[in-house]
Protein backbone atom coordinates (compact mmCIF):
# COMPACT_ATOMS: atom_id res chain seq x y z
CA UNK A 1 -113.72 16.16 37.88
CA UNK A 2 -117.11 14.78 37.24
CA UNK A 3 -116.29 12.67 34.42
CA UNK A 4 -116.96 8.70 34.55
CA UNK A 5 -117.96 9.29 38.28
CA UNK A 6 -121.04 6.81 38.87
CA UNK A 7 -122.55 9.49 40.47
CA UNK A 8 -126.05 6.97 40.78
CA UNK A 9 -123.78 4.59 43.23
CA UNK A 10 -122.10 6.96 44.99
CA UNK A 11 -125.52 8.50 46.09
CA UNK A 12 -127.13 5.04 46.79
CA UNK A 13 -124.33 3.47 49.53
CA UNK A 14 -124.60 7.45 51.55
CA UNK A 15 -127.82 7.02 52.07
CA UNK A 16 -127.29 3.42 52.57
CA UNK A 17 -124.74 4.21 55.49
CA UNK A 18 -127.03 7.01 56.82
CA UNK A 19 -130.20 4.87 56.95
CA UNK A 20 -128.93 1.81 58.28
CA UNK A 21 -124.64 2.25 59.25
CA UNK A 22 -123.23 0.00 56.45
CA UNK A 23 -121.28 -0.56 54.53
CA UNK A 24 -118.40 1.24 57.32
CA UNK A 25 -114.76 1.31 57.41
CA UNK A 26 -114.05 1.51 53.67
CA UNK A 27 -110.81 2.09 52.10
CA UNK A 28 -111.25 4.50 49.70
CA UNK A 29 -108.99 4.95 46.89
CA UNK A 30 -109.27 7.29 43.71
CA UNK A 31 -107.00 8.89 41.13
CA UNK A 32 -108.65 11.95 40.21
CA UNK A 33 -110.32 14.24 42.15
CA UNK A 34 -114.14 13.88 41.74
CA UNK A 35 -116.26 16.29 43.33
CA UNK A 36 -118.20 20.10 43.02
CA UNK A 37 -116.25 21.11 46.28
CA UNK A 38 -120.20 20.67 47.99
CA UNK A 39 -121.93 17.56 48.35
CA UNK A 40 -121.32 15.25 44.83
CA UNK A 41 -118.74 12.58 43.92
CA UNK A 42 -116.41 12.00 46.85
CA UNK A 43 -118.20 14.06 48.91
CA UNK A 44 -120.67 11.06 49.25
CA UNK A 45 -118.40 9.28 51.64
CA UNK A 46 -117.52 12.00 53.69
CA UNK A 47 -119.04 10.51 56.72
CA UNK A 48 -117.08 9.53 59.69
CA UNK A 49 -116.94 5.73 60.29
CA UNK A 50 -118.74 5.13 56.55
CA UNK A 51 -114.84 5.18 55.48
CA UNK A 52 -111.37 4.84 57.40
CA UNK A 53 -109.02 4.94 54.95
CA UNK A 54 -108.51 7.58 51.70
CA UNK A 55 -106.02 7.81 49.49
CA UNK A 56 -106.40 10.08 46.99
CA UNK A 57 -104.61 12.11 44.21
CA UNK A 58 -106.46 15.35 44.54
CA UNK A 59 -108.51 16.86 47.47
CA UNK A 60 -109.61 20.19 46.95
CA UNK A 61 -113.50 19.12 45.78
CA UNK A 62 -113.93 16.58 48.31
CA UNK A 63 -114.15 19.16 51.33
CA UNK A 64 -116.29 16.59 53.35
CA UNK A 65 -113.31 13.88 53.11
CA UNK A 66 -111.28 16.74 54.08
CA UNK A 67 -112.58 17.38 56.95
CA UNK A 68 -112.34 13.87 57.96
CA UNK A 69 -108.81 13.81 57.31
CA UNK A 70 -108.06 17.13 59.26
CA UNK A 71 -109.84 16.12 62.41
CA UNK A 72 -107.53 13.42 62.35
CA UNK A 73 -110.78 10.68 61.97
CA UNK A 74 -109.58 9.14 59.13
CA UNK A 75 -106.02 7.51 57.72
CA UNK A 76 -105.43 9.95 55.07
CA UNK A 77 -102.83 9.64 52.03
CA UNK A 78 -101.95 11.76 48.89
CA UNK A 79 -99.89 10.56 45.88
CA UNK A 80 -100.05 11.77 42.38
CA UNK A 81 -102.68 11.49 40.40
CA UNK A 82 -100.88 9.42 37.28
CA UNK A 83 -99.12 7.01 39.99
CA UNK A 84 -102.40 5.82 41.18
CA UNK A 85 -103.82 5.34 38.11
CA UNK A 86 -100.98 3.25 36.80
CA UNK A 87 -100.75 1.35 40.12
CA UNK A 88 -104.42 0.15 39.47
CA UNK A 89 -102.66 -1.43 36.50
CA UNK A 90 -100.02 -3.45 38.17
CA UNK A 91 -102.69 -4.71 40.98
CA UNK A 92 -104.22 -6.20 38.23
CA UNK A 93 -100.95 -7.71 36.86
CA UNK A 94 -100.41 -8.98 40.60
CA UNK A 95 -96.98 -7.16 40.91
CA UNK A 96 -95.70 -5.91 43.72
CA UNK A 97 -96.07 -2.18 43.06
CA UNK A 98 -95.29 0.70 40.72
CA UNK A 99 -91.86 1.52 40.90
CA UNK A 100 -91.51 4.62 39.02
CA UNK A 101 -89.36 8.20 39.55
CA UNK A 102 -92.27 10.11 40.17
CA UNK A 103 -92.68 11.96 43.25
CA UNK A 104 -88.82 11.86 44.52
CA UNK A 105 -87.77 14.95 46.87
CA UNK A 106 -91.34 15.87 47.09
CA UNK A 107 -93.87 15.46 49.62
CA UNK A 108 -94.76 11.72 48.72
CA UNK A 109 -91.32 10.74 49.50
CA UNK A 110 -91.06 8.89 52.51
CA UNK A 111 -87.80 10.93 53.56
CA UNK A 112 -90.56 13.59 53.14
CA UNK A 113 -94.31 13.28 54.18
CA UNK A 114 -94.51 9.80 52.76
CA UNK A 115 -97.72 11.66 51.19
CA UNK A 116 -99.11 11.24 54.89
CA UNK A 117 -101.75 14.23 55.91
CA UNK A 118 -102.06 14.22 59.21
CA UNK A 119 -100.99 11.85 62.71
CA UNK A 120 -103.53 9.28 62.87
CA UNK A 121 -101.64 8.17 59.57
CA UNK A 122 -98.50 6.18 59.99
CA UNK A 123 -98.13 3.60 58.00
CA UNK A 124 -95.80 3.65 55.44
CA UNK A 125 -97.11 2.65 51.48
CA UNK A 126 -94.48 4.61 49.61
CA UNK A 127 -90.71 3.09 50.20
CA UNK A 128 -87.50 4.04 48.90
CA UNK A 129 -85.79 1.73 46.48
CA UNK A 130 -82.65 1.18 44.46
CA UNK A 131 -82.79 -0.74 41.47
CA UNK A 132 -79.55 -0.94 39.12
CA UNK A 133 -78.25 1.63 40.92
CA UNK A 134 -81.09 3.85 40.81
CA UNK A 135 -83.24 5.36 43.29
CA UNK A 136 -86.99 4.90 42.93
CA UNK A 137 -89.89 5.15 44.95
CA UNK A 138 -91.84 1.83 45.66
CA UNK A 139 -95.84 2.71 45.85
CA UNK A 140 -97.31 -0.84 47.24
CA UNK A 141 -99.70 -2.75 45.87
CA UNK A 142 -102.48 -3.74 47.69
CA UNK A 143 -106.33 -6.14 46.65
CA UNK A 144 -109.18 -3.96 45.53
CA UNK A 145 -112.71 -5.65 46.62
CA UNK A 146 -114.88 -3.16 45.06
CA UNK A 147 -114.32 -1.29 41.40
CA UNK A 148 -117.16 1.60 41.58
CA UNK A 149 -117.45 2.58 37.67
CA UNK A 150 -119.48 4.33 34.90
CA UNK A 151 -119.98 3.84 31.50
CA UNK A 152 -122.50 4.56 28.61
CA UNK A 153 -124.50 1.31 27.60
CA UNK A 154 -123.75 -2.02 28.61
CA UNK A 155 -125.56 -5.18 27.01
CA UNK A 156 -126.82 -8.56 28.23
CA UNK A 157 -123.45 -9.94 28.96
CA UNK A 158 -121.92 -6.93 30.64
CA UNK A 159 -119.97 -5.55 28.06
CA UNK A 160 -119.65 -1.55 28.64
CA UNK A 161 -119.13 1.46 26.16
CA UNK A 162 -117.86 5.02 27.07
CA UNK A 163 -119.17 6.54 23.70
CA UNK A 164 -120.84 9.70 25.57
CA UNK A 165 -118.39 9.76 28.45
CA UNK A 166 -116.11 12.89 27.58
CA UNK A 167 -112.79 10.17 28.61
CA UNK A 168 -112.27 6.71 29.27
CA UNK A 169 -109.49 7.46 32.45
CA UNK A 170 -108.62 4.53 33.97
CA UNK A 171 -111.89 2.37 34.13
CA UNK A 172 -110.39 -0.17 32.23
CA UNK A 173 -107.25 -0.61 34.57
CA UNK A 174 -109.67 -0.55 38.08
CA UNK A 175 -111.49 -3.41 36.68
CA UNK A 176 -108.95 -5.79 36.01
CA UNK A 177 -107.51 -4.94 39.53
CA UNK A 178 -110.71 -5.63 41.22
CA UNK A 179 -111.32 -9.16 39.15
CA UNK A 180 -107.97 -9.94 39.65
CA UNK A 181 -108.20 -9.17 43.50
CA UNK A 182 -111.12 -11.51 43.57
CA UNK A 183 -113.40 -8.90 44.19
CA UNK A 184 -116.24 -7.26 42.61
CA UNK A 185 -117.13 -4.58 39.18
CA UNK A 186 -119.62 -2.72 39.73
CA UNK A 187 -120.84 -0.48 36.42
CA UNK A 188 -123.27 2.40 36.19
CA UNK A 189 -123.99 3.05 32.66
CA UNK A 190 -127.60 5.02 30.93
CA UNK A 191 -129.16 1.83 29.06
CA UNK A 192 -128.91 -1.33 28.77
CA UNK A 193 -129.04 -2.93 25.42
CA UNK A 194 -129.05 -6.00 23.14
CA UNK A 195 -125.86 -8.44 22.52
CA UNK A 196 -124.40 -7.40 19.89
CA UNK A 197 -125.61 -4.37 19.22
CA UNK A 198 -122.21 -2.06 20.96
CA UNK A 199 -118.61 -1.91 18.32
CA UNK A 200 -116.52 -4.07 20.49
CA UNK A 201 -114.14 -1.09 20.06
CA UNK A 202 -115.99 1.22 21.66
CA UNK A 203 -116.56 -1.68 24.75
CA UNK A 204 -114.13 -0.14 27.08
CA UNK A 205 -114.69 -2.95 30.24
CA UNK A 206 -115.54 -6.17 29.30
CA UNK A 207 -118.57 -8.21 30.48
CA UNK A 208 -116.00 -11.14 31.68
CA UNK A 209 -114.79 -8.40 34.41
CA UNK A 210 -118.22 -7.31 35.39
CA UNK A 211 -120.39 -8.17 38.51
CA UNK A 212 -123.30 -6.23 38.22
CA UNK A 213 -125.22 -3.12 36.00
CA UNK A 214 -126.84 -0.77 37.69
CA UNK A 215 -129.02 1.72 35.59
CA UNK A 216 -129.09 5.15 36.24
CA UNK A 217 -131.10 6.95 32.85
CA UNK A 218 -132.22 10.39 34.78
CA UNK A 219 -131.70 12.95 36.68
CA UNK A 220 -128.27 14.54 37.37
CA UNK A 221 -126.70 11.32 38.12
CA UNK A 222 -126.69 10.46 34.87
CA UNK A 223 -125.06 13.85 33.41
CA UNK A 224 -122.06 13.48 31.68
CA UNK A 225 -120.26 15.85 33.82
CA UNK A 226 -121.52 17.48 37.31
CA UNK A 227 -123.00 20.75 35.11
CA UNK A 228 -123.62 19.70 31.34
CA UNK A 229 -126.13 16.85 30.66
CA UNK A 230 -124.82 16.03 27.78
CA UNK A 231 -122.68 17.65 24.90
CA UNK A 232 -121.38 15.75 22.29
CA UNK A 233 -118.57 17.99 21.56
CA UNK A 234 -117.02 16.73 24.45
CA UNK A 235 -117.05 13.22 23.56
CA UNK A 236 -116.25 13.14 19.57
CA UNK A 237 -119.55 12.86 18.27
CA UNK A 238 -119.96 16.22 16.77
CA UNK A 239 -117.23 18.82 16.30
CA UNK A 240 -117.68 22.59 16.80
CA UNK A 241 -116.17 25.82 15.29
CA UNK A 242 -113.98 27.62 17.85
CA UNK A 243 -114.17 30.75 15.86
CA UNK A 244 -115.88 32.49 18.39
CA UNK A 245 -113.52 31.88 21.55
CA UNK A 246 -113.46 35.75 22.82
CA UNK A 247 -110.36 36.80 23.76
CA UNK A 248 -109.26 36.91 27.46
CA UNK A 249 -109.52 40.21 28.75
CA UNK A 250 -107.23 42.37 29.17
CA UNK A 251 -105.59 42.01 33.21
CA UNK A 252 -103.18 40.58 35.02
CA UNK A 253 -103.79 37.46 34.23
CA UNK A 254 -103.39 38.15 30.31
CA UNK A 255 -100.26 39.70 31.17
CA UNK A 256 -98.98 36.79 32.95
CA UNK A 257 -100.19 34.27 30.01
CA UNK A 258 -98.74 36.48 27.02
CA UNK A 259 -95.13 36.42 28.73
CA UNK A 260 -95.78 32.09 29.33
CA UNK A 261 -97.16 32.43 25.64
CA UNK A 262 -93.64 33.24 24.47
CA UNK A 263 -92.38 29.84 25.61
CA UNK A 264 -93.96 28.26 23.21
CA UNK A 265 -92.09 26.51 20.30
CA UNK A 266 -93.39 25.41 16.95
CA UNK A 267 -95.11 22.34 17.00
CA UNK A 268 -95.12 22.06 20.71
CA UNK A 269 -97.31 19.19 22.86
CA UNK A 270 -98.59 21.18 25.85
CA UNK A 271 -100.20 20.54 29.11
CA UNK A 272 -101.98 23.45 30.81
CA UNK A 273 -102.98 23.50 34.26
CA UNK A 274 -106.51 24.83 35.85
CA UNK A 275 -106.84 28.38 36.32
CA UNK A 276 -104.38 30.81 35.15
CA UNK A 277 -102.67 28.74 32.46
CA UNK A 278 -105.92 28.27 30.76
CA UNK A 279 -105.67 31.72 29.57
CA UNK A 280 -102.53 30.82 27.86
CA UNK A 281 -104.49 29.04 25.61
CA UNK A 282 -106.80 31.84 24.55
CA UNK A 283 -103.75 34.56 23.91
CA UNK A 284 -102.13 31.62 21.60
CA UNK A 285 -105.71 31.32 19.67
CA UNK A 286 -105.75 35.65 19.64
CA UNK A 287 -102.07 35.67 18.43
CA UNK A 288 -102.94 32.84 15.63
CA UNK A 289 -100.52 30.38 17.12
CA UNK A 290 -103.05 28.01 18.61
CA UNK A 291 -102.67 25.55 15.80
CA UNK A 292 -99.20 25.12 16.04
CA UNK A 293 -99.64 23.42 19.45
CA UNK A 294 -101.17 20.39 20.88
CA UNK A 295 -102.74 20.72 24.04
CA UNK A 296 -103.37 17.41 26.47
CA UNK A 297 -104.99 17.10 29.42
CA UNK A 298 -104.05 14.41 32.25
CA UNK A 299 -106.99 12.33 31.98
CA UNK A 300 -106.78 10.92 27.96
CA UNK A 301 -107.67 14.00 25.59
CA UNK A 302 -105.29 14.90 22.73
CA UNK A 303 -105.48 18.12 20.94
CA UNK A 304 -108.97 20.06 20.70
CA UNK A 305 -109.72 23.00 23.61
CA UNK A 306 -109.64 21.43 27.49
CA UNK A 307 -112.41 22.34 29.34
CA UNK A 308 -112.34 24.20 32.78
CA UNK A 309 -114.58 24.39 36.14
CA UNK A 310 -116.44 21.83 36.56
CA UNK A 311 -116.14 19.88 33.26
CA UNK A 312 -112.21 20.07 33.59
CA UNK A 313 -110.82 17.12 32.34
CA UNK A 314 -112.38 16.27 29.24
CA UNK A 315 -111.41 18.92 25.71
CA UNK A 316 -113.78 20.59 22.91
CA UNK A 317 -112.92 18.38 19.58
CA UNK A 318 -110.53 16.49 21.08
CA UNK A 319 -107.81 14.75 18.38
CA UNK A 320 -107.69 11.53 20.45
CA UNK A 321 -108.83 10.13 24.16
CA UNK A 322 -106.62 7.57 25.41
CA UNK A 323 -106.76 5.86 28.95
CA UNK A 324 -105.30 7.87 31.55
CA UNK A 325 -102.59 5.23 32.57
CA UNK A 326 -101.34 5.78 29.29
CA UNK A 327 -101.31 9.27 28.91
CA UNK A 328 -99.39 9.21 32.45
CA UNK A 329 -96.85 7.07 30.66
CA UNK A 330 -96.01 9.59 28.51
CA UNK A 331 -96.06 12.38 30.60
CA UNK A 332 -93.69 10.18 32.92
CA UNK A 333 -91.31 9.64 30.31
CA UNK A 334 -90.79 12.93 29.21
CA UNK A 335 -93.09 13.97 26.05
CA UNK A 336 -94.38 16.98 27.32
CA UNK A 337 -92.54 20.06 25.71
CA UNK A 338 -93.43 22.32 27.72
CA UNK A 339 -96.20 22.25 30.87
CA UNK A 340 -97.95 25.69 32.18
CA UNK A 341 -98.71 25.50 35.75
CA UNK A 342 -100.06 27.45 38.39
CA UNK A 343 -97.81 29.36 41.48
CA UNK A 344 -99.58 29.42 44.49
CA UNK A 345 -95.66 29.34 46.57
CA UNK A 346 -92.18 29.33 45.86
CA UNK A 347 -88.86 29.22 48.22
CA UNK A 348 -85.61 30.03 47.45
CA UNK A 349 -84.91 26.77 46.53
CA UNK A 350 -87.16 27.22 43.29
CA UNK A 351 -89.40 24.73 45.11
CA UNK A 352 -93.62 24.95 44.53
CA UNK A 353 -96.62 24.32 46.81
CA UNK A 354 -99.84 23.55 45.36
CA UNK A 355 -101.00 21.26 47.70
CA UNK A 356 -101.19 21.96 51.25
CA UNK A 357 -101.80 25.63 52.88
CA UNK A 358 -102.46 25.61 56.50
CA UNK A 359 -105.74 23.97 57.25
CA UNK A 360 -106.52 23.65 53.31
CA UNK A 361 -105.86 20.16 51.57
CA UNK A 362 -105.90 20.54 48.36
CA UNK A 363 -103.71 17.70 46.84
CA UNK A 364 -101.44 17.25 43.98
CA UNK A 365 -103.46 15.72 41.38
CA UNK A 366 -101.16 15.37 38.36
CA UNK A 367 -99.29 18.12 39.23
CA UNK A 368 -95.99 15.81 40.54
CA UNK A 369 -96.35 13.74 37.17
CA UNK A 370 -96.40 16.92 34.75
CA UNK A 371 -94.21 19.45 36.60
CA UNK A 372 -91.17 16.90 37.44
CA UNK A 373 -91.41 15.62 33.53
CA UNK A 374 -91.81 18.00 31.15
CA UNK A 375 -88.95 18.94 29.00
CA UNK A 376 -89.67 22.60 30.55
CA UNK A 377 -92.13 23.90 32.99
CA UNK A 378 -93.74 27.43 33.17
CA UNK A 379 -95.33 28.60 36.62
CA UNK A 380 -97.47 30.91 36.12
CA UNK A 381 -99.35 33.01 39.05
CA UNK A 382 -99.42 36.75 40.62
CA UNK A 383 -96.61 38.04 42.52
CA UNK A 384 -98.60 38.28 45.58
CA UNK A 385 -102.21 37.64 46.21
CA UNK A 386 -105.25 38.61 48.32
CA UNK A 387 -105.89 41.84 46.53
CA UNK A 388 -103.33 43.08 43.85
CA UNK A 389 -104.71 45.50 41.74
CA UNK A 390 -102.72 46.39 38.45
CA UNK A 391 -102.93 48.49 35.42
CA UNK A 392 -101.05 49.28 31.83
CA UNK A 393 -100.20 52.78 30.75
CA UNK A 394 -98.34 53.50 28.05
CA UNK A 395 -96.45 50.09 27.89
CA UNK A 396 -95.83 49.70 31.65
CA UNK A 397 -97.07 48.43 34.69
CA UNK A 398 -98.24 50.30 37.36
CA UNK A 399 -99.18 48.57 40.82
CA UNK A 400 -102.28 49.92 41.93
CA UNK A 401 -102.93 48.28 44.91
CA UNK A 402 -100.62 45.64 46.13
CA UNK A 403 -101.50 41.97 47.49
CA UNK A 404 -101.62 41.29 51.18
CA UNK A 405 -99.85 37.55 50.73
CA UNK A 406 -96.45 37.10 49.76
CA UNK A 407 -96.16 33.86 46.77
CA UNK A 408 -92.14 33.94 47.24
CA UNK A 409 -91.20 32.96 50.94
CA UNK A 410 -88.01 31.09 52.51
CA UNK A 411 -89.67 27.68 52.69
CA UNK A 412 -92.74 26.26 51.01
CA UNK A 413 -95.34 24.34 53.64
CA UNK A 414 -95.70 21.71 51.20
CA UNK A 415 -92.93 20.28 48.64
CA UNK A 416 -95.30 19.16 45.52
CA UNK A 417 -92.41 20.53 42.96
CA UNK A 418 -88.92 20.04 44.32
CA UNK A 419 -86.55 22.18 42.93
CA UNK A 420 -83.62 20.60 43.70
CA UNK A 421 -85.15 17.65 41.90
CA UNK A 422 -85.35 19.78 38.54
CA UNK A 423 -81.50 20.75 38.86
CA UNK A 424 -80.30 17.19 39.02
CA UNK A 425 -82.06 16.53 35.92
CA UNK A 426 -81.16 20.23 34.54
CA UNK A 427 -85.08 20.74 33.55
CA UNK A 428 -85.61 24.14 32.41
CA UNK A 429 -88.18 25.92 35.20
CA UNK A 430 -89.29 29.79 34.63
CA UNK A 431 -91.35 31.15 36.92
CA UNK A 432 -93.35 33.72 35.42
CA UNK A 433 -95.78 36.77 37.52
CA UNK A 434 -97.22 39.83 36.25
CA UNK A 435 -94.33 42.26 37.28
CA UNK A 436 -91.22 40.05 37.12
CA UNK A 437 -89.50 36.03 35.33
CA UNK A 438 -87.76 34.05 37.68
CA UNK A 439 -85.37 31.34 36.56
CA UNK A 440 -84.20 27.95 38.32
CA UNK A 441 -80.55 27.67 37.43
CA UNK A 442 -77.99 25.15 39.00
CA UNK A 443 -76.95 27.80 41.94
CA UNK A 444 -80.71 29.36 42.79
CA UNK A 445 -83.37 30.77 41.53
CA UNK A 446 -82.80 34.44 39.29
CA UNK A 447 -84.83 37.41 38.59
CA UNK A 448 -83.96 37.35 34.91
CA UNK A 449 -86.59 39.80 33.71
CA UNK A 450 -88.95 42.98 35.43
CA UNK A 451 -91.62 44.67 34.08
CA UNK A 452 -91.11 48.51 32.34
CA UNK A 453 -92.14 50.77 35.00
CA UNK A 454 -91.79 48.71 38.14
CA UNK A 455 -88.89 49.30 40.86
CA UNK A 456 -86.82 46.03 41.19
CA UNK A 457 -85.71 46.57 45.30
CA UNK A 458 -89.48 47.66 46.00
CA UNK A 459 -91.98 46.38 44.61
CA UNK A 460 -89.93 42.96 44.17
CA UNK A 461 -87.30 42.14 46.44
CA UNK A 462 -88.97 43.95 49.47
CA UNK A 463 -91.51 41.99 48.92
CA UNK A 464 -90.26 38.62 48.48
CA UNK A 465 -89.07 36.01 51.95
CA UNK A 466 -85.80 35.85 50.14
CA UNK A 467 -83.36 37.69 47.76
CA UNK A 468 -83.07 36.37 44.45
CA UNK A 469 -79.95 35.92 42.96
CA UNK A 470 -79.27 38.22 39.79
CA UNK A 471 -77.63 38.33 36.53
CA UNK A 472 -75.62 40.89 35.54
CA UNK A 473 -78.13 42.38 33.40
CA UNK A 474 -82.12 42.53 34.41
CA UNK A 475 -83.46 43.01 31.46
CA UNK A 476 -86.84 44.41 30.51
CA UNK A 477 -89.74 42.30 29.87
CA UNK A 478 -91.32 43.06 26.05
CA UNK A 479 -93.28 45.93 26.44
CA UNK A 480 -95.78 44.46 24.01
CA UNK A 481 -96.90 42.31 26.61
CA UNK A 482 -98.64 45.76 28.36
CA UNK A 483 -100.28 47.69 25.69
CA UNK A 484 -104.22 46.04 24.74
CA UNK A 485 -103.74 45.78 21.20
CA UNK A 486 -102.16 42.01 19.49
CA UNK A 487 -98.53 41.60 20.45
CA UNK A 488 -98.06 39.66 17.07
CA UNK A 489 -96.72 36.81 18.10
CA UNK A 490 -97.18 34.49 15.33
């Protein structure tokens, strides 16, 4: 979330706009979602009449553009993450869009939202299509004047290296589109140094694409991400032991990721989403199965230990760090095995909000890409929130003090997983809480599994917006799961 964001520029053109008024009226678009939910990355251009158009693939650290967009001052869009990235691509290759799968029945279809945020938006820059018989979604192409990047070192003819930047996302991509467009590349990078000097390897944008260098060599806006100044574990020049990973205390939330832990199959190539599914990661590593997975993250890293908070986004001892067009690719196209993802909502028609709750935009990042791919998807998450207290005795689960919000109403306020979507293509989706699995199955969503000790019409069905359908048999979730010692999974 901090990663390759030229942080020097980006702090230059605010206070640009503040002394004097310009630039104004930029269209702002971005894949990721850079920012430290206060005043860095995006935040920068959160100034009414300094831009007038965002689209963007996640929202939730750019409160200042938020606000924009909720007091209906700005034209505000929100398409996945992985879509815009590869659509920077096919600006540069002057076609007419991407055309692509991604996003159908959810919010970003026009039929939808159209990925629109609020009224002063209108126009329409996702479109239905059928091509060979098959629906897609159309997003449009459109010139880019300005490329705002970072990089490492560049050297007298422009060429820039990402060597210490912890990935390489989609710099590449946003360059050609701007050349291409006719307009401008404009590069932050640490040093500048002599021709010849960088591995034309490592040169990630080429000099031929690049306008101008500027050279930002202290202070924080040269960190490598918006809290470490630099750590070469996160880039590939040194690797680390990960011996000393403590496991994840023992809570709900290791309850949660043991039962998600016992999705995993041999060999598997994982993506794990922010917060909760994190900690699947560290039970795997307690129960010795952490090397017989791969874990990716959306933005280029293969294999090693993604990062979280603030550095989220790049891994420890990553295997590989490819562009994050290409890693979209193959999350598009099915290669995930199995994707662990966060449950902030879910309706009876199995579908999941992540992205929109009341007042609060928080976008869908890659969540669209991964969730609607993956040859199965886990959602992991509390029952209900704002307050649940829980505890283990003796192998079973005993609800201290429940939460005040219900996660499993009628209808979702948002559509960023569609449900119905999954049972067209017969995707596997288990949604997995503390106290009771849920499945997705062709005729509604089931309550497959409840924890020892817990009451299934109480302290589940009372307190769900719907009633779930049910198998003949509930059965009991491993009582393993709820005792502190190793459940001996390997």
């Amino acid at each position: 979330v901090g990663a390759v964001q030229p942080e020097g520029i980006s702090i230059a053109i605010e206070k640009k706009f503040l002394n004097d008024g310009s630039p104004k009226n930029l269209s702002l678009i971005y894949a990721a979602g850079q920012g430290d939910s206060k005043s860095k990355g995006l935040n920068h251009f959160g100034h009414e009449g300094l831009v007038s158009k965002v689209i963007g693939g996640h929202w939730g650290l750019a409160p200042k553009l938020q606000k924009l967009a909720l007091e209906n001052k700005i034209e505000a869009y929100n398409l996945p993450q992985g879509t815009i990235s590869q659509l920077f691509r096919d600006i540069a290759a002057k076609k007419l869009g991407t055309i692509t799968h991604v996003g159908l029945k959810t919010f970003v279809d026009p039929r939808l939202e159209g990925g629109k945020l609020n009224k002063k938006t209108t126009e329409d820059i996702v479109k239905t299509v059928t091509i060979e018989g098959q629906e897609r979604l159309l997003y449009k192409a459109f010139p880019i004047d300005v490329a705002l990047l970072r990089g490492t070192y560049a050297d007298e003819k422009g060429n820039v290296s990402l060597e210490k930047e912890i990935v390489t996302a989609e710099v590449l991509s946003m360059a050609q589109a701007a050349k291409n467009s006719g307009g401008k590349v404009i590069v932050q990078v640490n040093k500048i140094v002599s021709n010849g000097i960088l591995n034309p390897k490592q040169v990630k944008i080429p000099g031929i694409y690049v306008d101008a260098i500027v050279v930002v060599s202290e202070g924080e806006a040269s960190w490598q991400t918006f809290t470490e100044q630099y750590k070469a574990e996160y880039c590939g020049e040194a690797v680390i032991p990960l011996n000393n990973i403590e496991p994840a205390e023992f809570s709900e939330r290791k309850i949660i990721a043991r039962r998600a832990a016992m999705e995993l199959s041999k060999d598997a190539i994982v993506n794990l989403g922010i917060g909760m599914p994190e900690v699947v990661s560290m039970v795997a590593n307690e129960e010795g199965i952490g090397d017989s997975m791969t874990l990716t993250v959306e933005p280029g890293p293969i294999g090693g230990v993604p990062l979280g908070g603030l550095n989220f986004g790049g891994s420890i001892n990553a295997e590989a760090i490819i562009d994050q067009p290409y890693q979209f690719d193959f999350y598009d196209g099915g290669g995930l095995d199995v994707a662990f993802l966060g449950l902030a909502q879910c309706d009876i028609k199995g579908n999941i909000n992540v992205s929109k709750f009341g007042p609060k935009i928080a976008g869908c990042g890659g969540f669209i890409n991964i969730t609607q791919n993956a040859k199965k998807v886990v959602y992991c998450g509390t029952f209900t929130a704002g307050g649940l207290e829980v505890k283990a005795e003796e192998g079973k689960l005993v609800i201290v003090k429940e939460g005040k919000v219900k996660k499993f109403i009628p209808e979702v306020e948002q559509v960023t997983f569609s449900g119905e979507y999954a049972q067209d293509t017969g995707q596997p989706v288990i949604y997995v809480t503390e106290r009771a699995v849920f499945e997705l199955r062709e005729d509604g969503v089931y309550l497959i599994e409840v924890a020892p000790g817990i009451d299934i019409q109480t302290q589940i069905i009372d307190l769900m917006g719907f009633v779930p359908k049910m198998a003949e048999e509930v059965k009991i979730m491993d009582t393993r799961i709820f005792r502190e010692e190793k459940m001996g999974l390997k």
